[in-house]
N, C-alpha and C. Protein backbone atom coordinates (compact mmCIF):
# COMPACT_ATOMS: atom_id res chain seq x y z
N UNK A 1 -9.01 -4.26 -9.11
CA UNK A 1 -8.37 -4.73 -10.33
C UNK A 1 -7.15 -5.54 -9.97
N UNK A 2 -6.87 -6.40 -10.84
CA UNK A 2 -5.46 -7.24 -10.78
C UNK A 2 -4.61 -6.30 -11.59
N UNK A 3 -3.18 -6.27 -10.63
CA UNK A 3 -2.21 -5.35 -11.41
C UNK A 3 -1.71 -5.80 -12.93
N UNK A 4 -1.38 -5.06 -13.65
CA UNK A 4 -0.62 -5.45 -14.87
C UNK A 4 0.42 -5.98 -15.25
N UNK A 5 1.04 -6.57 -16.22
CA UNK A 5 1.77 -7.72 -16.29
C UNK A 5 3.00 -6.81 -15.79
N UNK A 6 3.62 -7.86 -15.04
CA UNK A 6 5.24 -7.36 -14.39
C UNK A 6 6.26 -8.51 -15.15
N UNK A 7 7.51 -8.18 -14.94
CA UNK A 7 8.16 -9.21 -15.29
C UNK A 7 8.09 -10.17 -14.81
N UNK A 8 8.85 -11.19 -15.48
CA UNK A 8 8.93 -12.96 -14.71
C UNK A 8 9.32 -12.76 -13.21
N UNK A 9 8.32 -13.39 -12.69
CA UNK A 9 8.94 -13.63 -11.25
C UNK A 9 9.88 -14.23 -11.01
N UNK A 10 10.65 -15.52 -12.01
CA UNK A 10 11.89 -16.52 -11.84
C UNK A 10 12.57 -15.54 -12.85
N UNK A 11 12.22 -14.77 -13.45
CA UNK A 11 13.48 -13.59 -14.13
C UNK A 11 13.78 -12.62 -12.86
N UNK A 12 13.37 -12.40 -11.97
CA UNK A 12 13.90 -11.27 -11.34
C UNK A 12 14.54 -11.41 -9.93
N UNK A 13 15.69 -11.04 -10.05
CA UNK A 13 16.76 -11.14 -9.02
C UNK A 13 16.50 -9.87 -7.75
N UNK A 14 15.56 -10.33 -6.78
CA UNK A 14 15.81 -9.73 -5.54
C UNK A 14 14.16 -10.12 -5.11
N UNK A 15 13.55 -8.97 -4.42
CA UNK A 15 12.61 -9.09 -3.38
C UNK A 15 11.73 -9.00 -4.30
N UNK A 16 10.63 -9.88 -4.42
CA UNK A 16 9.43 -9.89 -4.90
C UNK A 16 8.58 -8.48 -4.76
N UNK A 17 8.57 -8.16 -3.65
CA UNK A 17 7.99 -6.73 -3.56
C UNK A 17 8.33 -5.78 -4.15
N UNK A 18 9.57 -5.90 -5.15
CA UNK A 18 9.74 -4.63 -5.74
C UNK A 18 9.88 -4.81 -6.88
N UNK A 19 9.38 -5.76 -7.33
CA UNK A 19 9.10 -6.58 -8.94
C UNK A 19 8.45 -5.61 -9.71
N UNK A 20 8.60 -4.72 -10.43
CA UNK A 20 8.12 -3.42 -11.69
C UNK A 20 7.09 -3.98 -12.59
N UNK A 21 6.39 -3.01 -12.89
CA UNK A 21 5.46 -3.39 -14.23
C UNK A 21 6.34 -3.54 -15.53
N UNK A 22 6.35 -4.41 -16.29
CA UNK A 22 7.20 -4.65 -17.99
C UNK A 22 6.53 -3.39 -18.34
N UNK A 23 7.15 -3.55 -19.68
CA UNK A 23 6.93 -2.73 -20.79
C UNK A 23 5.67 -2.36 -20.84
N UNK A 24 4.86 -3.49 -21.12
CA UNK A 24 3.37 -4.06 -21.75
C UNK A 24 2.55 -3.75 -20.82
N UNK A 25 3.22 -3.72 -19.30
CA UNK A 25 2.46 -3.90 -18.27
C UNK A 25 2.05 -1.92 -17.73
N UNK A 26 3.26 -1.41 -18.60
CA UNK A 26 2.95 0.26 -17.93
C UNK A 26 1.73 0.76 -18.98
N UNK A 27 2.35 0.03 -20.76
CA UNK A 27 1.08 0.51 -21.43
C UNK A 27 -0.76 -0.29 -21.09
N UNK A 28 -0.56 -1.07 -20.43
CA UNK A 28 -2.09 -1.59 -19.82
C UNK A 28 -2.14 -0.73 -18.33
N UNK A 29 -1.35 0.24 -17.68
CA UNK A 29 -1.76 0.58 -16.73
C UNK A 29 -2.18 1.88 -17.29
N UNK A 30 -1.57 2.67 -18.49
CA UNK A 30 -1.95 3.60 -18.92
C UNK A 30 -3.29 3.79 -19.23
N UNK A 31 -3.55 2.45 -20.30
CA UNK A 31 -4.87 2.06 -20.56
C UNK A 31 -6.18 2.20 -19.60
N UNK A 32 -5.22 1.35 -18.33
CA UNK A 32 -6.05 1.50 -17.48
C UNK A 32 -6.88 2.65 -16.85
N UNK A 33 -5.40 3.59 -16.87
CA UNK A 33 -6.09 5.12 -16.18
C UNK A 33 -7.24 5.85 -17.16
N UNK A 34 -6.74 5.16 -18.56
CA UNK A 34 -8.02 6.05 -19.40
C UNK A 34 -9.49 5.69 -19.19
N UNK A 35 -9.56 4.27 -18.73
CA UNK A 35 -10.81 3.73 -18.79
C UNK A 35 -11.51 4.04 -17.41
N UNK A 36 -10.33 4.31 -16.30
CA UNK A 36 -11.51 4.25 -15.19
C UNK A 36 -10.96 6.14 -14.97
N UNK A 37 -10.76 7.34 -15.28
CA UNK A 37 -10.69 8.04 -14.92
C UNK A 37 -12.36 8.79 -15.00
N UNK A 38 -12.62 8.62 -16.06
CA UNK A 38 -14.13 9.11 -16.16
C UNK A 38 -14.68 8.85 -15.47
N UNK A 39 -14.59 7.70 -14.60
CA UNK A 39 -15.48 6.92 -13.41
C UNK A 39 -15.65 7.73 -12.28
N UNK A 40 -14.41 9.24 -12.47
CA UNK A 40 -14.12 10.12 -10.73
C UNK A 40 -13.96 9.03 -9.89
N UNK A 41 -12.71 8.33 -9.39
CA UNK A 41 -12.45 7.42 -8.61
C UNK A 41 -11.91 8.46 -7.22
N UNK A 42 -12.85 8.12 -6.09
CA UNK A 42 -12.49 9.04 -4.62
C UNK A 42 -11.60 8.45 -3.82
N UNK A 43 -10.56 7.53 -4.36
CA UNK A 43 -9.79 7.11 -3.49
C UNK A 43 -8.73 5.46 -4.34
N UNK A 44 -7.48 5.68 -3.93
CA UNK A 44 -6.87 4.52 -4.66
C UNK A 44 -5.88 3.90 -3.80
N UNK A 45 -5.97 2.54 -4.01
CA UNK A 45 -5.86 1.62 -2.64
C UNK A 45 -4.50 0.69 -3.17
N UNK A 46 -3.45 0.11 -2.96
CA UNK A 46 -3.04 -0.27 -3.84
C UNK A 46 -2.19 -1.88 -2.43
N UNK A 47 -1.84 -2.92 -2.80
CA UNK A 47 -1.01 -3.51 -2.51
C UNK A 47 0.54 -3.32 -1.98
N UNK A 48 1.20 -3.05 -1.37
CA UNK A 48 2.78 -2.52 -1.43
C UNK A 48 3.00 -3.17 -2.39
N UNK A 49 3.12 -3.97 -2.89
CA UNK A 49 4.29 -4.41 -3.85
C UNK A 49 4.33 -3.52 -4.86
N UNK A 50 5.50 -2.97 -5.78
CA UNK A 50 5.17 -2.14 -6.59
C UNK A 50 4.64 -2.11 -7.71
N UNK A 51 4.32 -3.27 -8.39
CA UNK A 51 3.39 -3.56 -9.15
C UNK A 51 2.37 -3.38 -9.21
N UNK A 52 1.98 -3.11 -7.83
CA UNK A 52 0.53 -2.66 -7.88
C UNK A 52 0.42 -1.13 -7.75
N UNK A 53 1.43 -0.55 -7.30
CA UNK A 53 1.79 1.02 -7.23
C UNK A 53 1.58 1.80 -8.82
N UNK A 54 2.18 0.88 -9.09
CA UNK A 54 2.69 1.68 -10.35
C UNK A 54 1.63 1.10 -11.62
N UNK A 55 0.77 0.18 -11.34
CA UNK A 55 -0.46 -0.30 -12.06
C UNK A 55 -1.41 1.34 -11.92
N UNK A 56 -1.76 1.51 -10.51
CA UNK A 56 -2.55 2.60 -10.29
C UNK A 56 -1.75 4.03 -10.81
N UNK A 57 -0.68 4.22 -10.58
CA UNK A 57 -0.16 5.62 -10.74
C UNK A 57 -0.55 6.65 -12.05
N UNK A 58 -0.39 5.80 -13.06
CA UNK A 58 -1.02 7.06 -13.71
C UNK A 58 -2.46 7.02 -13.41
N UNK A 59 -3.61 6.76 -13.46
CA UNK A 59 -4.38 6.92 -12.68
C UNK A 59 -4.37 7.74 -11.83
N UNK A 60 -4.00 8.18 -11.02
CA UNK A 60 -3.72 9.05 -9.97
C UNK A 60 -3.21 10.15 -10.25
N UNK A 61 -2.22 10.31 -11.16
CA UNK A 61 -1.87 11.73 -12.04
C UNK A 61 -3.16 12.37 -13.01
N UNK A 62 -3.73 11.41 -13.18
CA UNK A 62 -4.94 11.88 -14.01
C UNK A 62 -6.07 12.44 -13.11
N UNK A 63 -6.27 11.90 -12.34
CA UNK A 63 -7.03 12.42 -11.34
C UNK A 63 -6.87 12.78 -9.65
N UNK A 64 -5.43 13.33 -9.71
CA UNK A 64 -4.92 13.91 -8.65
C UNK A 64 -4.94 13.17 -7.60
N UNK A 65 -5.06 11.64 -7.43
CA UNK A 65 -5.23 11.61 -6.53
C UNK A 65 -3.65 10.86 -5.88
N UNK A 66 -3.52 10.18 -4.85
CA UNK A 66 -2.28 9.75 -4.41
C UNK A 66 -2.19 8.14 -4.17
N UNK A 67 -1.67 7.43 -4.64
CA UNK A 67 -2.01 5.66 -4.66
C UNK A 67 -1.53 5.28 -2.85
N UNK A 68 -2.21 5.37 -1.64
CA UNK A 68 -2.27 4.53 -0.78
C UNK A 68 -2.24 3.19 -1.05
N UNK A 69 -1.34 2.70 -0.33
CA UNK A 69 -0.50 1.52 0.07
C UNK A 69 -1.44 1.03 1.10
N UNK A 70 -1.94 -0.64 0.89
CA UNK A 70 -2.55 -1.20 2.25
C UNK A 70 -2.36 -2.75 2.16
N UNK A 71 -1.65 -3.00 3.16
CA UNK A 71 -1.23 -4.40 3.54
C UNK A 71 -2.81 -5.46 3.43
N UNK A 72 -3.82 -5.30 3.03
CA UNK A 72 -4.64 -5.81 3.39
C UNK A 72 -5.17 -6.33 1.60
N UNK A 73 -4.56 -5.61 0.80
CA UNK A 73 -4.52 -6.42 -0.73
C UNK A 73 -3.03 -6.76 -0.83
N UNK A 74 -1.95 -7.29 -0.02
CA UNK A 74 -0.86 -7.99 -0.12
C UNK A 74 -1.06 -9.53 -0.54
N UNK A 75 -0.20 -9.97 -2.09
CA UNK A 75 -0.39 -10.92 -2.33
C UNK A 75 -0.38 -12.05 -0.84
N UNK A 76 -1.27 -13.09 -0.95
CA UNK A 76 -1.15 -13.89 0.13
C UNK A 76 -2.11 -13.63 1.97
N UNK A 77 -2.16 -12.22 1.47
CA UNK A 77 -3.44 -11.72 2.33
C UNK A 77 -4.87 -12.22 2.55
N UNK A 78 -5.01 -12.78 3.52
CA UNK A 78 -6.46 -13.37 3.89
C UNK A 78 -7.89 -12.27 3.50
N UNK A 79 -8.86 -13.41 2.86
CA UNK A 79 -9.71 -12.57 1.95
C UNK A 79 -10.46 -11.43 3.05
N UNK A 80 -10.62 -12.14 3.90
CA UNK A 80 -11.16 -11.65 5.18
C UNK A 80 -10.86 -9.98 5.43
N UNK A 81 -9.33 -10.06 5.33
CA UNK A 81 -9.03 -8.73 5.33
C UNK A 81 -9.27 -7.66 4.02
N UNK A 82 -9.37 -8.37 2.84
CA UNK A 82 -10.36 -7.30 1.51
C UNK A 82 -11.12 -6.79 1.85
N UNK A 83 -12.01 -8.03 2.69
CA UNK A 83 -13.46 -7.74 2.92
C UNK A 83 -13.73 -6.48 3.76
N UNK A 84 -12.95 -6.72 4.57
CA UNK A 84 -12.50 -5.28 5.32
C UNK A 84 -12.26 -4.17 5.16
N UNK A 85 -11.71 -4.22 3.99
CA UNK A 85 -11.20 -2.87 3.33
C UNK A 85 -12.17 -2.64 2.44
N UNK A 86 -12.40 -3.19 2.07
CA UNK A 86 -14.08 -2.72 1.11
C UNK A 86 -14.97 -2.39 1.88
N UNK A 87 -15.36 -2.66 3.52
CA UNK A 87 -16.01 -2.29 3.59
C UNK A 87 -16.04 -0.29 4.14
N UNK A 88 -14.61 -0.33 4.33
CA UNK A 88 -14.00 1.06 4.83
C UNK A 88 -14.66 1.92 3.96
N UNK A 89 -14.50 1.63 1.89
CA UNK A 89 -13.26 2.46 1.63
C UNK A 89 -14.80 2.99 0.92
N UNK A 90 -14.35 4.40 -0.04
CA UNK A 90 -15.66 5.11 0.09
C UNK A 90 -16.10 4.54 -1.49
N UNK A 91 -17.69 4.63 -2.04
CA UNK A 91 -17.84 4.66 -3.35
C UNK A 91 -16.81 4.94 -4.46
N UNK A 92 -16.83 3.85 -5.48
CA UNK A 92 -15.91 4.45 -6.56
C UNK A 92 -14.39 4.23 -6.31
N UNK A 93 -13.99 4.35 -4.87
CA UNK A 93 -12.65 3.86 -4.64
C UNK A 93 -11.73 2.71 -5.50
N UNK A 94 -11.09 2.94 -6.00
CA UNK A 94 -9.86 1.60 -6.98
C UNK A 94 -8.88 1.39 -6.12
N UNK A 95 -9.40 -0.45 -6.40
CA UNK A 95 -8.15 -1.52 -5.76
C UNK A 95 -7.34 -2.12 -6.35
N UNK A 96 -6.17 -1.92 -6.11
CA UNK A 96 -5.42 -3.16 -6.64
C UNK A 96 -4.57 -4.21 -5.79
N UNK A 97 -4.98 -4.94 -6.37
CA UNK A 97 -4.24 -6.45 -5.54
C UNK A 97 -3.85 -7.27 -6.22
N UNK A 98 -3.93 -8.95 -6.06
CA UNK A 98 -2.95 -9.68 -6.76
C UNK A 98 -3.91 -10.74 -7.05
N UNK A 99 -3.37 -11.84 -8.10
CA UNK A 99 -4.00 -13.30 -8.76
C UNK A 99 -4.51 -14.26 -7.95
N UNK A 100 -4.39 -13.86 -6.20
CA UNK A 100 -4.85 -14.95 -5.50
C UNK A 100 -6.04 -14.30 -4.29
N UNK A 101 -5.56 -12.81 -3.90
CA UNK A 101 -6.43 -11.96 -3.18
C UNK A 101 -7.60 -11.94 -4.02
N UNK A 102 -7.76 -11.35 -5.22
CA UNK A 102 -9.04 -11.45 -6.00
C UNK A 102 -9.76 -12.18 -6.24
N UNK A 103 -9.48 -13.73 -6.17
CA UNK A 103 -10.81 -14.68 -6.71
C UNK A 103 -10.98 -15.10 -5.52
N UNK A 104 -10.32 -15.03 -4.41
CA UNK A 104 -10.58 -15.41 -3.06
C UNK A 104 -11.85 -14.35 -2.43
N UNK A 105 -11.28 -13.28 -2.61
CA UNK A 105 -12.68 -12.37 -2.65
C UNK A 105 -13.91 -12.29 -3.38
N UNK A 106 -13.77 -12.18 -4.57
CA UNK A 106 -14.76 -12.40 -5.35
C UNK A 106 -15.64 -13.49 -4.91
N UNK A 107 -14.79 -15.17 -4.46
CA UNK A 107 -15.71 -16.06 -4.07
C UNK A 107 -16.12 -15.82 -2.67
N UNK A 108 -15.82 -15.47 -1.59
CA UNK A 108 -16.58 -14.77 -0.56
C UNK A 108 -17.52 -14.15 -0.83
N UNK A 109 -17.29 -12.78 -1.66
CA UNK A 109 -18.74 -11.85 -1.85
C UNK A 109 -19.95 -12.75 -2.54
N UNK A 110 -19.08 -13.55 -3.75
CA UNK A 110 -20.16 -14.52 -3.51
C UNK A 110 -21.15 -15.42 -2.74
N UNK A 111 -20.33 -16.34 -1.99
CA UNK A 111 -21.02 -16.96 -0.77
C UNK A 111 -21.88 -16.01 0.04
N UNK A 112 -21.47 -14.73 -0.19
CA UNK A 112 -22.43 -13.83 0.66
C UNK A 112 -23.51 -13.04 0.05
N UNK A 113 -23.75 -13.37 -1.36
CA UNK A 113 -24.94 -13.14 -2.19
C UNK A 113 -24.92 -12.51 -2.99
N UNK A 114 -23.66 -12.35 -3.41
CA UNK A 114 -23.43 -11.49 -4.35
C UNK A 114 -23.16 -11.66 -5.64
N UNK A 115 -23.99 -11.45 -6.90
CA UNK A 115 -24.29 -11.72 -8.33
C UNK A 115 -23.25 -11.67 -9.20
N UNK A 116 -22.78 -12.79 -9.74
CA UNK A 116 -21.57 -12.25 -10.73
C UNK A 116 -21.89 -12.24 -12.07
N UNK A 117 -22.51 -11.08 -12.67
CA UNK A 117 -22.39 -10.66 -13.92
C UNK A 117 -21.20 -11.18 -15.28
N UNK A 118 -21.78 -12.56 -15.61
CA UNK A 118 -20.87 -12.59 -16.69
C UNK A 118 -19.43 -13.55 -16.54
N UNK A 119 -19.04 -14.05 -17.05
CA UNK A 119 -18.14 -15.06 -17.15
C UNK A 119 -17.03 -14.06 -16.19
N UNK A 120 -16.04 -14.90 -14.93
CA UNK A 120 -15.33 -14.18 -14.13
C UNK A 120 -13.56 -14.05 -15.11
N UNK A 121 -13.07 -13.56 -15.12
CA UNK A 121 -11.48 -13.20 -15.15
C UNK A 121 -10.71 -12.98 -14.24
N UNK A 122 -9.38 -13.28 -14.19
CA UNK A 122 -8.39 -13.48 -13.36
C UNK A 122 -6.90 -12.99 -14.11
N UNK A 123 -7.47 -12.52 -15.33
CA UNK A 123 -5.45 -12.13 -16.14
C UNK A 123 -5.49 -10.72 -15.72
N UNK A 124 -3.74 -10.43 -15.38
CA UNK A 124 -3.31 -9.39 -14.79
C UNK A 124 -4.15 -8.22 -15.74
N UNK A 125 -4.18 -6.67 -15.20
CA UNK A 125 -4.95 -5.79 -15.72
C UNK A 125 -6.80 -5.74 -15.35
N UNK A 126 -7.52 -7.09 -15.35
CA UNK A 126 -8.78 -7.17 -15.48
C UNK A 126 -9.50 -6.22 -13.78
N UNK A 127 -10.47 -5.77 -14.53
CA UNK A 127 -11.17 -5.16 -13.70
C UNK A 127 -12.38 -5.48 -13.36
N UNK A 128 -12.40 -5.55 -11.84
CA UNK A 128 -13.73 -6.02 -11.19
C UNK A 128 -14.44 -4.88 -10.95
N UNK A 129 -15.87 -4.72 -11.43
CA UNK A 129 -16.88 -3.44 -11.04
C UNK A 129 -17.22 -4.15 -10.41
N UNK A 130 -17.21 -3.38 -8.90
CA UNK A 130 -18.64 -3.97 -7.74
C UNK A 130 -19.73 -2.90 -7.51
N UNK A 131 -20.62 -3.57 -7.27
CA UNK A 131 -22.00 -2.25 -7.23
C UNK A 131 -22.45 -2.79 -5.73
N UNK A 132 -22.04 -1.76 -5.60
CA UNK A 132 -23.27 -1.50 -3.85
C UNK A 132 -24.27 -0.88 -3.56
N UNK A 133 -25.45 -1.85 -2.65
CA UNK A 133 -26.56 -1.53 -3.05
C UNK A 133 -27.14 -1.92 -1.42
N UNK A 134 -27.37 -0.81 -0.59
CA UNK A 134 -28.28 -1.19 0.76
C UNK A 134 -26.85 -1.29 1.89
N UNK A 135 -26.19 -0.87 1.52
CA UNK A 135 -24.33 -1.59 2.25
C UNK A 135 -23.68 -2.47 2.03
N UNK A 136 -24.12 -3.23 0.60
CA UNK A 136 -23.74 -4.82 0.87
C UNK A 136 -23.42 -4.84 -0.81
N UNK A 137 -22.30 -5.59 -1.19
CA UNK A 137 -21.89 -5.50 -2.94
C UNK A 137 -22.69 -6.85 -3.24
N UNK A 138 -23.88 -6.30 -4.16
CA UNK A 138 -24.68 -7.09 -4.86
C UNK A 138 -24.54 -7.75 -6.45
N UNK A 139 -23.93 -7.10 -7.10
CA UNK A 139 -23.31 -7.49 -8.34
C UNK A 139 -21.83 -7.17 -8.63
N UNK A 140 -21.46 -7.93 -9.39
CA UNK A 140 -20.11 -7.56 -10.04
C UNK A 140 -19.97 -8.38 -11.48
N UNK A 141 -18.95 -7.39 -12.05
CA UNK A 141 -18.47 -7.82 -13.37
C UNK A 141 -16.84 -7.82 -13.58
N UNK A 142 -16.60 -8.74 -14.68
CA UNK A 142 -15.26 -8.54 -14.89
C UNK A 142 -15.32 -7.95 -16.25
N UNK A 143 -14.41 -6.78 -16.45
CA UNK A 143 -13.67 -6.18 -17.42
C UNK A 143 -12.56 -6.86 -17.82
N UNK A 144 -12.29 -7.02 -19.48
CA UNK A 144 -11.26 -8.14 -19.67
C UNK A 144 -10.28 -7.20 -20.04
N UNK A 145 -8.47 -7.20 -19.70
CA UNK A 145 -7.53 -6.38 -19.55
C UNK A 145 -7.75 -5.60 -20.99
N UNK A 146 -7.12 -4.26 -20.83
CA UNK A 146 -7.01 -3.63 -22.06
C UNK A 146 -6.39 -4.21 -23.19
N UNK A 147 -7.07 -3.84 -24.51
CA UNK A 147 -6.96 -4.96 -25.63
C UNK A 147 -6.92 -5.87 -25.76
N UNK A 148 -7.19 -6.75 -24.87
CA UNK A 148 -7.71 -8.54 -24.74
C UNK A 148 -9.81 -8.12 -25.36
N UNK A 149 -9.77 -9.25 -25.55
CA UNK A 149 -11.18 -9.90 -25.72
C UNK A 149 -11.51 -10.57 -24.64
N UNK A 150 -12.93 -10.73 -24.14
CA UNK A 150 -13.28 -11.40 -23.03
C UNK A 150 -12.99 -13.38 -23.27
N UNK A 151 -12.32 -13.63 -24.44
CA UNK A 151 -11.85 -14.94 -24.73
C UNK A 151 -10.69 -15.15 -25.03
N UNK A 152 -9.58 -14.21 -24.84
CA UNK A 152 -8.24 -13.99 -24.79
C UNK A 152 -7.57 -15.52 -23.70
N UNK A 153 -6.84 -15.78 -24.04
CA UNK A 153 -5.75 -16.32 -22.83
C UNK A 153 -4.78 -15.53 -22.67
């Protein structure tokens, strides 16, 4: 998933990495935890920056689990290294990363045969289902952020 809206990046005075989810952005992470907790997620992967921490966290209170930190969904991170980490991480596992790691991936798994279900998204919150099938992610879909429409801007 792409994390949820944070504040302005030219509003915020210091290190990008520790840029917070807004207001809007904790109630779409809330959202978030409701929609994928039913899913039993075995593992949650998150970006350092804290935006992506705190995208997953409730999530993780809901289902006990603990948001791991991995340099390898760091905005600006080579897709190469997603690819990597997807291929580690176990079924069901939730990622979060950033607006430029995700379609960079997405278009890899593509080039590598992999079906994209449905018009793609890229606004903060949206969730990518990947389905694996033989070892290899054969389809995916995008989920459009909580309370958006799949024709939202």
């Amino acid at each position: 998933m792409r994390h949820a809206k944070a504040g302005q990046r030219a509003q915020w005075d210091g290190d990008d990495l520790h840029r917070p989810l807004s207001a809007s952005g904790r109630k779409q992470a809330d959202a978030l935890a409701q929609r994928l907790a039913p899913e039993r997620p075995s593992g949650l992967y998150a970006s350092p920056y804290v935006r992506c921490a705190q995208t997953l966290e409730p999530l993780g209170t809901l289902v006990g689990l603990d948001v791991m930190p991995d340099e390898r969904l760091t905005e600006g991170a080579p897709f190469e290294a997603a690819l990597e980490l997807l291929d580690e991480v176990a079924d069901r596992s939730v990622l979060c990363s950033h607006g430029d790691v995700i379609p960079e991936l997405i278009g890899a798994l593509t080039r590598r045969g992999m079906r994209v279900e449905g018009p793609p998204d890229w606004r903060k919150a949206t969730i990518w289902m990947l389905h694996r099938g033989d070892d290899e992610i054969t389809r995916a879909a995008a989920e459009p952020p909580p309370g958006a429409t799949p024709h939202d801007n």
